[in-house]
PDB file of N, CA and C in Angstrom:
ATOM      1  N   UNK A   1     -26.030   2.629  14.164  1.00  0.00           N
ATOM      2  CA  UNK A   1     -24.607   2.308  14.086  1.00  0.00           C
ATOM      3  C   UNK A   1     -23.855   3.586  13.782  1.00  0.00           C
ATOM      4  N   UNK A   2     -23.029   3.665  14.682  1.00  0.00           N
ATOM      5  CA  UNK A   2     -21.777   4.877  14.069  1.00  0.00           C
ATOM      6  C   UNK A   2     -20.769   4.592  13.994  1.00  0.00           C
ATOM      7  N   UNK A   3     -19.961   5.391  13.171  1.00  0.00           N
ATOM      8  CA  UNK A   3     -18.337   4.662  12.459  1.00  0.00           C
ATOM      9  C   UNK A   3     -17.678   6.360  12.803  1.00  0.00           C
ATOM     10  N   UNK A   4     -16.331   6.106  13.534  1.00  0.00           N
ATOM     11  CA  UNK A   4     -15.619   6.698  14.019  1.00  0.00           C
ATOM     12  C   UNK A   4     -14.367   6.697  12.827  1.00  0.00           C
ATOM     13  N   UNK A   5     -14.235   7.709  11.872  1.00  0.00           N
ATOM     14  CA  UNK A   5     -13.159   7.030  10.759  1.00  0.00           C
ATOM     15  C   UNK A   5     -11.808   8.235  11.096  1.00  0.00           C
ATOM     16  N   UNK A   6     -10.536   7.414  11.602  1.00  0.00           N
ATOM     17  CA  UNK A   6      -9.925   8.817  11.138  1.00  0.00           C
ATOM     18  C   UNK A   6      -8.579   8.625  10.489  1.00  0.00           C
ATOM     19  N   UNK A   7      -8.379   9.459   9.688  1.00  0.00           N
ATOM     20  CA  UNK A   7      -7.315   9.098   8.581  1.00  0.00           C
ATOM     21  C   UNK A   7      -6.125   9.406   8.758  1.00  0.00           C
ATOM     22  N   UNK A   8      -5.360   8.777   8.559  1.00  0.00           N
ATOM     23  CA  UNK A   8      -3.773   9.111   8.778  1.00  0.00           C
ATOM     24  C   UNK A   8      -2.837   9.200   7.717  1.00  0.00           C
ATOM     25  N   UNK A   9      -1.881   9.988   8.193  1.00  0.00           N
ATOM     26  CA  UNK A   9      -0.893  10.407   6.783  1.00  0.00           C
ATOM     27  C   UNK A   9       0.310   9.770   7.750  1.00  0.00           C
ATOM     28  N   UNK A  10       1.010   8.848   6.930  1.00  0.00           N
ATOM     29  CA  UNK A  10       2.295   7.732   7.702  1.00  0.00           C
ATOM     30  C   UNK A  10       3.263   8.089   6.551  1.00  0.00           C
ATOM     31  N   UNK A  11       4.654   8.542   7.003  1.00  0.00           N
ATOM     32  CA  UNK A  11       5.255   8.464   6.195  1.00  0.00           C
ATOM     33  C   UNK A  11       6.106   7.189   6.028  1.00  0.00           C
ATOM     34  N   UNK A  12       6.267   6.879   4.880  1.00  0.00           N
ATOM     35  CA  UNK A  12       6.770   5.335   3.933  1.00  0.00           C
ATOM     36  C   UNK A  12       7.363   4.648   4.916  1.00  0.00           C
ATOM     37  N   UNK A  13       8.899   5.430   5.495  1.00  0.00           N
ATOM     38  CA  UNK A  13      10.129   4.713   6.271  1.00  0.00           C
ATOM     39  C   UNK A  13       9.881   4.174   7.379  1.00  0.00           C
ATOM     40  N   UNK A  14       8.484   4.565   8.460  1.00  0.00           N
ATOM     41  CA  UNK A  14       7.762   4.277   9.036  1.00  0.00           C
ATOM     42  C   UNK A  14       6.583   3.342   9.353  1.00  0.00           C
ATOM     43  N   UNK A  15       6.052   3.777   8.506  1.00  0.00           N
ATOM     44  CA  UNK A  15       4.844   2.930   8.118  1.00  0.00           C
ATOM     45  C   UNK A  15       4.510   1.228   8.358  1.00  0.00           C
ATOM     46  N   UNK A  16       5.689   0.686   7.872  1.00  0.00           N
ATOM     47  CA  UNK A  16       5.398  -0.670   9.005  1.00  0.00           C
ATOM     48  C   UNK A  16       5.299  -0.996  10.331  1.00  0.00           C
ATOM     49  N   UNK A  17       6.202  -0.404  11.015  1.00  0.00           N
ATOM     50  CA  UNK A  17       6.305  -0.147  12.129  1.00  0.00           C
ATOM     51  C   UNK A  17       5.379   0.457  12.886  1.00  0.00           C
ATOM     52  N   UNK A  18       4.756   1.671  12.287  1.00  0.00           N
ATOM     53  CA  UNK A  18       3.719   2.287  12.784  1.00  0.00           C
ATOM     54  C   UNK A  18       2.372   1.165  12.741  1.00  0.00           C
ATOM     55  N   UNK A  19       1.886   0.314  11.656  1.00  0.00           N
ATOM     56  CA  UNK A  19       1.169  -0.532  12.015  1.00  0.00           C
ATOM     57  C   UNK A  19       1.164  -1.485  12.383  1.00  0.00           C
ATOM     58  N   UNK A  20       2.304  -2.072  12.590  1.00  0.00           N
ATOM     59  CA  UNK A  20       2.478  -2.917  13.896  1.00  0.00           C
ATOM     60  C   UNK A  20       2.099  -2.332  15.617  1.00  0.00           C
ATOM     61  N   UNK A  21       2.741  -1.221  15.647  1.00  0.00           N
ATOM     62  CA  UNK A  21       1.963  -0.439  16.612  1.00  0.00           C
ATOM     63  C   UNK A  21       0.775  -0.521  16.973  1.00  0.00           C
ATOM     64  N   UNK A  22       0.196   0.035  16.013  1.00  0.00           N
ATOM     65  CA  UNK A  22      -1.488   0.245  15.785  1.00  0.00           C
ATOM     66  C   UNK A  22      -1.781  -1.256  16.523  1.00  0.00           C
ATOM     67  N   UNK A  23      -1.941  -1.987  15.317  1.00  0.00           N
ATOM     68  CA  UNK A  23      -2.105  -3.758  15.630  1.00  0.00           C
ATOM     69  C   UNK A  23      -1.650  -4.055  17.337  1.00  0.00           C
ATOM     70  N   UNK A  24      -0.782  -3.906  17.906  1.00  0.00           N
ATOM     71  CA  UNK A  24      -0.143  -4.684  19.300  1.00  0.00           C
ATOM     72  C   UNK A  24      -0.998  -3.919  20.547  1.00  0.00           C
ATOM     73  N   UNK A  25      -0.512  -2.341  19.827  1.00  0.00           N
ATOM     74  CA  UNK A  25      -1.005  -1.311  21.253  1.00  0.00           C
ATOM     75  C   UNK A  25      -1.954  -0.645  21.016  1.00  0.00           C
ATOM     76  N   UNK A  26      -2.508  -0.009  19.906  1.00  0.00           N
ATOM     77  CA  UNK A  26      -3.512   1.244  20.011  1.00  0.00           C
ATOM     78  C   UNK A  26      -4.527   0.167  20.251  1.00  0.00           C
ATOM     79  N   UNK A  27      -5.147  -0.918  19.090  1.00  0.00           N
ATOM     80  CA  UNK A  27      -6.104  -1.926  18.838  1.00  0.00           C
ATOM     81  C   UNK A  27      -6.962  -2.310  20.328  1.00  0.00           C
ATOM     82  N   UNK A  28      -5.657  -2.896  20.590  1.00  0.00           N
ATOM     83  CA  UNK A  28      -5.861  -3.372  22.004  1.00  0.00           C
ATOM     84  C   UNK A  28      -6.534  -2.732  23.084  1.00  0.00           C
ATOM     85  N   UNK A  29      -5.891  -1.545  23.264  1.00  0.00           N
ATOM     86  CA  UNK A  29      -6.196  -0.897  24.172  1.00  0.00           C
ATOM     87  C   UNK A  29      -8.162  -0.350  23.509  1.00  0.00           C
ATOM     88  N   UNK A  30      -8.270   0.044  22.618  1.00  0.00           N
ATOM     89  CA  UNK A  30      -9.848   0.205  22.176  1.00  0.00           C
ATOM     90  C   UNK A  30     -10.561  -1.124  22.478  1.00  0.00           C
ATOM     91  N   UNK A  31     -10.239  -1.830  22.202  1.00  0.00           N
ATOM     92  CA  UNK A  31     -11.136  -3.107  22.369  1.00  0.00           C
ATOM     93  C   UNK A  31     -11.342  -3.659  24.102  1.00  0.00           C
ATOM     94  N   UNK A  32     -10.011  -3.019  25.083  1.00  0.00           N
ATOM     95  CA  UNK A  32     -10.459  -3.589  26.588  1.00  0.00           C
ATOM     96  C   UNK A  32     -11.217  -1.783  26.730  1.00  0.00           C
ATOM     97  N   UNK A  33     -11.253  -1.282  26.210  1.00  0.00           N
ATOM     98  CA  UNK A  33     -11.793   0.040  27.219  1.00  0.00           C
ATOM     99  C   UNK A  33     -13.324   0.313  26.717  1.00  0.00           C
ATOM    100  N   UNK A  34     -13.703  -0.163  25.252  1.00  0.00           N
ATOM    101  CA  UNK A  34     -15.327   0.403  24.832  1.00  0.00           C
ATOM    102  C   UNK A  34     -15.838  -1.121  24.293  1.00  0.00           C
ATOM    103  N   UNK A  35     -16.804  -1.798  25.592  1.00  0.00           N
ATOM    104  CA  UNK A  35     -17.330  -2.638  24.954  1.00  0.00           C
ATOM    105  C   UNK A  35     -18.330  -2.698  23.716  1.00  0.00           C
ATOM    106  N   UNK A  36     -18.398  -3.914  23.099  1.00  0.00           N
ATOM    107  CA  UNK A  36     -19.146  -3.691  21.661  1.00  0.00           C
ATOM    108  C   UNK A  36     -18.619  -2.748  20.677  1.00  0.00           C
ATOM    109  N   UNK A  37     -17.542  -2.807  20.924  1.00  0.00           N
ATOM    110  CA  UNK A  37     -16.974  -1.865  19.800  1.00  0.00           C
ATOM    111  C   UNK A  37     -16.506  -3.323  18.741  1.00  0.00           C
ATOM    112  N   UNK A  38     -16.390  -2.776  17.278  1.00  0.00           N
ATOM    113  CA  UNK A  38     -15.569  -3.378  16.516  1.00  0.00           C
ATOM    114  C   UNK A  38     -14.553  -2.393  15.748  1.00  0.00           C
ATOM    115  N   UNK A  39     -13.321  -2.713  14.676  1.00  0.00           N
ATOM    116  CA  UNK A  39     -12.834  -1.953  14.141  1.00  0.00           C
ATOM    117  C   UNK A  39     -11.877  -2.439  13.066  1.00  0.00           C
ATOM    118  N   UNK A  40     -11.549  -1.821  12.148  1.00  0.00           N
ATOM    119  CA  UNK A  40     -11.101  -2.175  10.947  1.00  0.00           C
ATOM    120  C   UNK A  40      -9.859  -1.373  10.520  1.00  0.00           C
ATOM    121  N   UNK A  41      -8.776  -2.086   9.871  1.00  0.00           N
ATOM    122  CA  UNK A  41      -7.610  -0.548   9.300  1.00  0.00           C
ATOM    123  C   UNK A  41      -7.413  -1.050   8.437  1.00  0.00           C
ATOM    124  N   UNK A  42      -7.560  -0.169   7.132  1.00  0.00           N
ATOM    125  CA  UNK A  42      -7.771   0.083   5.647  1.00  0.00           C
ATOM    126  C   UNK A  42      -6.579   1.118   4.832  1.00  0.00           C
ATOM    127  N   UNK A  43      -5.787   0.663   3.917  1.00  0.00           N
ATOM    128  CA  UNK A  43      -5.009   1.461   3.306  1.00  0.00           C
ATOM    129  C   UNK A  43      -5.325   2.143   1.794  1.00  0.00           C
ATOM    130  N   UNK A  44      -5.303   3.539   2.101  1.00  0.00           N
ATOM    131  CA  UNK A  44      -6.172   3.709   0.690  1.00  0.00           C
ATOM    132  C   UNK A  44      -5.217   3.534  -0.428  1.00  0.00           C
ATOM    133  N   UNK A  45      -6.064   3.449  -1.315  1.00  0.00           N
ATOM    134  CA  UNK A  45      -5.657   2.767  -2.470  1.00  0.00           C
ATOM    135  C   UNK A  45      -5.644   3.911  -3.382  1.00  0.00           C
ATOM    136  N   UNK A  46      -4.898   3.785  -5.195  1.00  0.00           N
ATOM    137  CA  UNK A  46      -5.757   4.676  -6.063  1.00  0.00           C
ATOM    138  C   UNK A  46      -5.075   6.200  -5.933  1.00  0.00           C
ATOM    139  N   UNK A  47      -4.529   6.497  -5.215  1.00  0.00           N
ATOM    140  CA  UNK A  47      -4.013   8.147  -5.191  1.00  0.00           C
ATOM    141  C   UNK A  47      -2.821   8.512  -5.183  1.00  0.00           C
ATOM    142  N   UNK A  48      -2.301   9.052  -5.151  1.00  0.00           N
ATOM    143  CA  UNK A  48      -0.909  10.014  -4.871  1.00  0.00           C
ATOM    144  C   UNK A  48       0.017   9.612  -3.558  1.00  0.00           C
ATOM    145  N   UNK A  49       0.653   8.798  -3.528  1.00  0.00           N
ATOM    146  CA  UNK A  49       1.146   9.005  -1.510  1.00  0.00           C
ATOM    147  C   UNK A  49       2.506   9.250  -1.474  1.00  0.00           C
ATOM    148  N   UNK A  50       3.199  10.432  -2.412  1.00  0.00           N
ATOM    149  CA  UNK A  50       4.019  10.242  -2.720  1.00  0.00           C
ATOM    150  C   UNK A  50       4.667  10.834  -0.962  1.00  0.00           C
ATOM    151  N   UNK A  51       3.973  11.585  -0.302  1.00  0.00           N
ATOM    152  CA  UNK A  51       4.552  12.012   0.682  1.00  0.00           C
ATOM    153  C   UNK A  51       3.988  11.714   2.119  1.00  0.00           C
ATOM    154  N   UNK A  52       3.157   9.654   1.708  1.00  0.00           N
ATOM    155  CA  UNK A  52       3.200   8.815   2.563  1.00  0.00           C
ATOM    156  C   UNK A  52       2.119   7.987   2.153  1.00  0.00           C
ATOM    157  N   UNK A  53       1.710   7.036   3.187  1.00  0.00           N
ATOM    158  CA  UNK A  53       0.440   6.433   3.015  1.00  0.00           C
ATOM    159  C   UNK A  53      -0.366   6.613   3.691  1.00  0.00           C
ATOM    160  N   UNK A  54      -0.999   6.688   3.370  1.00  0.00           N
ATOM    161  CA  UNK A  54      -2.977   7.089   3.676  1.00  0.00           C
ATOM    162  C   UNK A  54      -3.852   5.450   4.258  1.00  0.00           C
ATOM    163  N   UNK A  55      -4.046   5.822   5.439  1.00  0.00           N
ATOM    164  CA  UNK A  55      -4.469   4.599   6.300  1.00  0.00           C
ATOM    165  C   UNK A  55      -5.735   5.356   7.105  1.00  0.00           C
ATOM    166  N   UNK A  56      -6.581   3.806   7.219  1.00  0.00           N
ATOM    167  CA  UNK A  56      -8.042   4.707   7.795  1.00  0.00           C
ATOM    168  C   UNK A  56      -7.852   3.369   9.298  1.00  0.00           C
ATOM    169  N   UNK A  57      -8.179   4.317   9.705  1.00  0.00           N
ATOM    170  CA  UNK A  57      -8.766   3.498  10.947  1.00  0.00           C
ATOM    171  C   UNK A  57     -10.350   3.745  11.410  1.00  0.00           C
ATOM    172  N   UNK A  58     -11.580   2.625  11.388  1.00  0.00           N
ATOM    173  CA  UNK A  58     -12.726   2.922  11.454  1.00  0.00           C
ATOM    174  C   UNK A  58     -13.165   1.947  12.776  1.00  0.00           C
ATOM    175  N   UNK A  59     -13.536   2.701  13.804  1.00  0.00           N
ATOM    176  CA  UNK A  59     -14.399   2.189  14.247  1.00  0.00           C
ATOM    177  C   UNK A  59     -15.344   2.253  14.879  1.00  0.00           C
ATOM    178  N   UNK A  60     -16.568   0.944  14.785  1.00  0.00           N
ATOM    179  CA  UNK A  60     -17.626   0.917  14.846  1.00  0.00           C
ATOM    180  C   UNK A  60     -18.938   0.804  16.169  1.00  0.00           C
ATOM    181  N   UNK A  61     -19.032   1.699  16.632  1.00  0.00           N
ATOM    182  CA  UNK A  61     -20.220   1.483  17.597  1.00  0.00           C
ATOM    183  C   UNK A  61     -21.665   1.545  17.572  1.00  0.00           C
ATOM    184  N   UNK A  62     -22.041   0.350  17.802  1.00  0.00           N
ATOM    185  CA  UNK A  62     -23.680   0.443  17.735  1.00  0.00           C
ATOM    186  C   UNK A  62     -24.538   0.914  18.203  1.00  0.00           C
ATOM    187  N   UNK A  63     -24.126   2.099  19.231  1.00  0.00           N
ATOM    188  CA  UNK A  63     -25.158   2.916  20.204  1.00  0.00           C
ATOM    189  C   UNK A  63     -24.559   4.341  20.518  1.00  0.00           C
ATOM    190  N   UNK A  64     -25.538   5.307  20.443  1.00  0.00           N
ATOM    191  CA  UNK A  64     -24.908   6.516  20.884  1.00  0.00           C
ATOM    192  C   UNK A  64     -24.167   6.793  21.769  1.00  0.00           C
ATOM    193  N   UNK A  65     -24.904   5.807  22.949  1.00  0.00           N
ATOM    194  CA  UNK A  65     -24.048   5.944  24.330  1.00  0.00           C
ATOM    195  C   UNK A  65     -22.916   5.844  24.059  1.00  0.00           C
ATOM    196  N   UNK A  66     -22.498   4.584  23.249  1.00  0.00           N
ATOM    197  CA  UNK A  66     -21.166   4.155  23.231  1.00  0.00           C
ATOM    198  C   UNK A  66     -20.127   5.201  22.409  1.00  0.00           C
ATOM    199  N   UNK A  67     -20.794   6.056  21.337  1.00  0.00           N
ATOM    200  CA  UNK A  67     -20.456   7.315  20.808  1.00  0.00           C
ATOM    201  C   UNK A  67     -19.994   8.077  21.788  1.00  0.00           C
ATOM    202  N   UNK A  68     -20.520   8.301  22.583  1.00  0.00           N
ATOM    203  CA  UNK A  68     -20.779   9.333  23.739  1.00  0.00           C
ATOM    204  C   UNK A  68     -19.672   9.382  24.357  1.00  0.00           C
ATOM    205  N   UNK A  69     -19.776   8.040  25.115  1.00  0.00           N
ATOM    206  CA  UNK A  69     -18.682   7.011  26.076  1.00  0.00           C
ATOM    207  C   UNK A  69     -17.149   7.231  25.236  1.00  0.00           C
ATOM    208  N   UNK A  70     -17.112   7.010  24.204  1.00  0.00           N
ATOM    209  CA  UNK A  70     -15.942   6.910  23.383  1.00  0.00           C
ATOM    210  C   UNK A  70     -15.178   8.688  23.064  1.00  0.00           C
ATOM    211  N   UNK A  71     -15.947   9.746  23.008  1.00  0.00           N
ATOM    212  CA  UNK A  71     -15.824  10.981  22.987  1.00  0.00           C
ATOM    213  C   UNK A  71     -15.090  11.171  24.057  1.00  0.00           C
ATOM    214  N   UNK A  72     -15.892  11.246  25.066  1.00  0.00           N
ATOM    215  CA  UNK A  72     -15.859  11.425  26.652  1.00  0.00           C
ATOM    216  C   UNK A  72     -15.321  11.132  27.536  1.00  0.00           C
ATOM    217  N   UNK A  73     -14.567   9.635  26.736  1.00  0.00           N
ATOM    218  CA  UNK A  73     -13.576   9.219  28.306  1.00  0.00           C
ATOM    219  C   UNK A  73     -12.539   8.882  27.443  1.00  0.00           C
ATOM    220  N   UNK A  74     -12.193   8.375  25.834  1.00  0.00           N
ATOM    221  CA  UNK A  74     -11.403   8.031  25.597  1.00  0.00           C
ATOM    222  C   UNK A  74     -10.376   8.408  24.236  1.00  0.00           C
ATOM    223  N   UNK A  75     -11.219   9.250  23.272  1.00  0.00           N
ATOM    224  CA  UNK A  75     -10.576   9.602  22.174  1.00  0.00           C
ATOM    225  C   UNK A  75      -9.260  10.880  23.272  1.00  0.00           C
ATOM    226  N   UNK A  76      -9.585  11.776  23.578  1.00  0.00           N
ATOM    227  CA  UNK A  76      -8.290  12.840  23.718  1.00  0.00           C
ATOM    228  C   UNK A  76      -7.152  11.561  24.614  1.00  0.00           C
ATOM    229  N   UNK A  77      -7.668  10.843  25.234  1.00  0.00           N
ATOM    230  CA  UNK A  77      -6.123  10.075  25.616  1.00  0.00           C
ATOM    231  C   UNK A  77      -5.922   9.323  24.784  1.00  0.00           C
ATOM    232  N   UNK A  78      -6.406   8.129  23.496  1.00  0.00           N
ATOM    233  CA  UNK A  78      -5.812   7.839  23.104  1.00  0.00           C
ATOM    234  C   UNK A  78      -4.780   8.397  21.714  1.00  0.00           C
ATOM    235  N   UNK A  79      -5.633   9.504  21.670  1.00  0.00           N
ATOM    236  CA  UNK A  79      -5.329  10.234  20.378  1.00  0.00           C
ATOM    237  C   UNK A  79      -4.144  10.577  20.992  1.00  0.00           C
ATOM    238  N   UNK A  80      -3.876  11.296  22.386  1.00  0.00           N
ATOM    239  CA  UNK A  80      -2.477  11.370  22.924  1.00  0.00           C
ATOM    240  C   UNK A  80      -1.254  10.646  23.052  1.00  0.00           C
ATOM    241  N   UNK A  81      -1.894   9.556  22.737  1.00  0.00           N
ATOM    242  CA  UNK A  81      -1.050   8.327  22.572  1.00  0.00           C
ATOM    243  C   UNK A  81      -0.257   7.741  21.235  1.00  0.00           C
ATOM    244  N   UNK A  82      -0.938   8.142  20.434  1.00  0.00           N
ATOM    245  CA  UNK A  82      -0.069   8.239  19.209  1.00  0.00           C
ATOM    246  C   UNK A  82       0.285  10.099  19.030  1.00  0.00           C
ATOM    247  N   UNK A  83       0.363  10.675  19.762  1.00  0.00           N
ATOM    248  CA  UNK A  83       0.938  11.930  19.626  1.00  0.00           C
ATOM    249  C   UNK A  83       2.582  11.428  20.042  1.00  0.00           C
ATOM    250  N   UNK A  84       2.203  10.873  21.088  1.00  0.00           N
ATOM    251  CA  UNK A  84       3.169  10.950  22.463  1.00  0.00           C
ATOM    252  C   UNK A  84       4.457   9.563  21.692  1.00  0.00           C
ATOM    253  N   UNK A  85       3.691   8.840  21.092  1.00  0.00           N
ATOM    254  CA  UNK A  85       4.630   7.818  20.470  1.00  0.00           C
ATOM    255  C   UNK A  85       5.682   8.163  18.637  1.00  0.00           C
ATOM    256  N   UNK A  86       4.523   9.198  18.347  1.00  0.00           N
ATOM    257  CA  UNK A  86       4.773   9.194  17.278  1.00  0.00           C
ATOM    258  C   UNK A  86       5.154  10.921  16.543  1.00  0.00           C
ATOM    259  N   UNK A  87       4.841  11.778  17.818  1.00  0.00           N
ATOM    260  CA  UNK A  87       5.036  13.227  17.254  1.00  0.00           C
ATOM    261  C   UNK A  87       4.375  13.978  16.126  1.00  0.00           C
ATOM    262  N   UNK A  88       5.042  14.829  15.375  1.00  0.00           N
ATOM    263  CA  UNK A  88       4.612  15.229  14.195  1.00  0.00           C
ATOM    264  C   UNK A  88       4.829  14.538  13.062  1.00  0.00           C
ATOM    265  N   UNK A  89       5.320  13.235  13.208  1.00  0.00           N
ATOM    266  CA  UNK A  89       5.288  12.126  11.986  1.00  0.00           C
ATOM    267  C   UNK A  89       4.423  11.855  11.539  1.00  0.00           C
ATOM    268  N   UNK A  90       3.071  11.966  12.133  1.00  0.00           N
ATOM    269  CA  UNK A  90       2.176  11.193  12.033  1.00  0.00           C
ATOM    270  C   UNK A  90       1.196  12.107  11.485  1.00  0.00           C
ATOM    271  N   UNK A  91       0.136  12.333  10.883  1.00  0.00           N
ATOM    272  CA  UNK A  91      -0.893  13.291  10.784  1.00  0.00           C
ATOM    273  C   UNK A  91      -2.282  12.701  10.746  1.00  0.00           C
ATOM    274  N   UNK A  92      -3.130  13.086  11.330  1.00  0.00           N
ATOM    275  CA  UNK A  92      -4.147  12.415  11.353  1.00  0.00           C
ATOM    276  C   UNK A  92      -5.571  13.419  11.794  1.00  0.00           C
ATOM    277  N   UNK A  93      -6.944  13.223  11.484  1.00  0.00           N
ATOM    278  CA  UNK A  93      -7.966  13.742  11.327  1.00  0.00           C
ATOM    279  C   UNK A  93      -9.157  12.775  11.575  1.00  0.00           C
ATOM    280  N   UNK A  94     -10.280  12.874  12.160  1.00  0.00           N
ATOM    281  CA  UNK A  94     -11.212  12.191  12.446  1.00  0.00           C
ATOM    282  C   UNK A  94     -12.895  12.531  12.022  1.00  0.00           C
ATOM    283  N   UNK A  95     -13.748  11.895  11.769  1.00  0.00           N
ATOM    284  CA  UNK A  95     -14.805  11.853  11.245  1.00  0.00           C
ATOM    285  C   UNK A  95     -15.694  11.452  11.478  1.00  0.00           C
ATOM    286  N   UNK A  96     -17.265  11.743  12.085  1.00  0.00           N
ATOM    287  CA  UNK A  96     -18.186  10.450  13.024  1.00  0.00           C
ATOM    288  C   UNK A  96     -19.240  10.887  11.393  1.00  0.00           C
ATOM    289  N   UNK A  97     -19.116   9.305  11.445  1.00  0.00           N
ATOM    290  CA  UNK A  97     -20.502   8.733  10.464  1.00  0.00           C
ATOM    291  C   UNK A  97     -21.990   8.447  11.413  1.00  0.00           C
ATOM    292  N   UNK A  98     -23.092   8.237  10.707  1.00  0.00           N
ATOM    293  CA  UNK A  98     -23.761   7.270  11.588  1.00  0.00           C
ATOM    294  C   UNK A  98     -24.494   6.839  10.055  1.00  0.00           C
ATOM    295  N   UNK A  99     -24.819   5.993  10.396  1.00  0.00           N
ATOM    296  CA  UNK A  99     -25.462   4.559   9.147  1.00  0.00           C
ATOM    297  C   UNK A  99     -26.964   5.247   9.071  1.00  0.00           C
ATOM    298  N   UNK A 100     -27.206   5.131   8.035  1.00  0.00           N
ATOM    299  CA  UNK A 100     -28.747   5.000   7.300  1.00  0.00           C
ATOM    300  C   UNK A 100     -29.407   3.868   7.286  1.00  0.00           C
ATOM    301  N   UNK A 101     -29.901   3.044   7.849  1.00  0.00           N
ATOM    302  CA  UNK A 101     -31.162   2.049   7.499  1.00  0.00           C
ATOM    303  C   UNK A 101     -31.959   2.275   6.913  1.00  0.00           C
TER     304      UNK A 101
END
């Protein structure tokens, strides 16, 4: 299993809106393009946000291929896609896990 996590810095005035976004259009669009994918969005808790909120978006594929597949055909466009919607409002960084059994 690998977990695709990448974190975002939303500022406040935004921030609903931006995950409604997420939720209608980014979501969507991951779920018709990488089958067997799942995915989760998490707001961190516990810290400082005085200069926004801290939101994870993780998601999960159970096969390298699909790692692979997800690198290769689809992170630089969708990542363009919240560039293209959202500019330098947005800040964000990404992270590949893979699970220990």
């Amino acid at each position: 299993m690998y977990t695709i996590n990448i974190t975002f810095k939303v500022p406040h005035d935004i921030y609903d809106e931006w995950v409604r976004w997420m939720q209608q259009s980014w979501q969507p669009e991951i779920s018709e393009s990488i089958d067997g994918a799942d995915f989760q969005m998490h707001r961190l808790l516990g810290h400082d946000d005085k200069h926004g909120t801290t939101a994870i978006f993780q998601l999960y594929l159970p096969s390298r291929a699909l790692l692979n597949q997800y690198l290769e055909n689809r992170e630089t466009t969708l990542q363009q896609h919240i560039i293209d919607k959202w500019g330098e409002n947005i800040l964000f960084f990404r992270t590949i896990l893979e699970r220990l059994d």
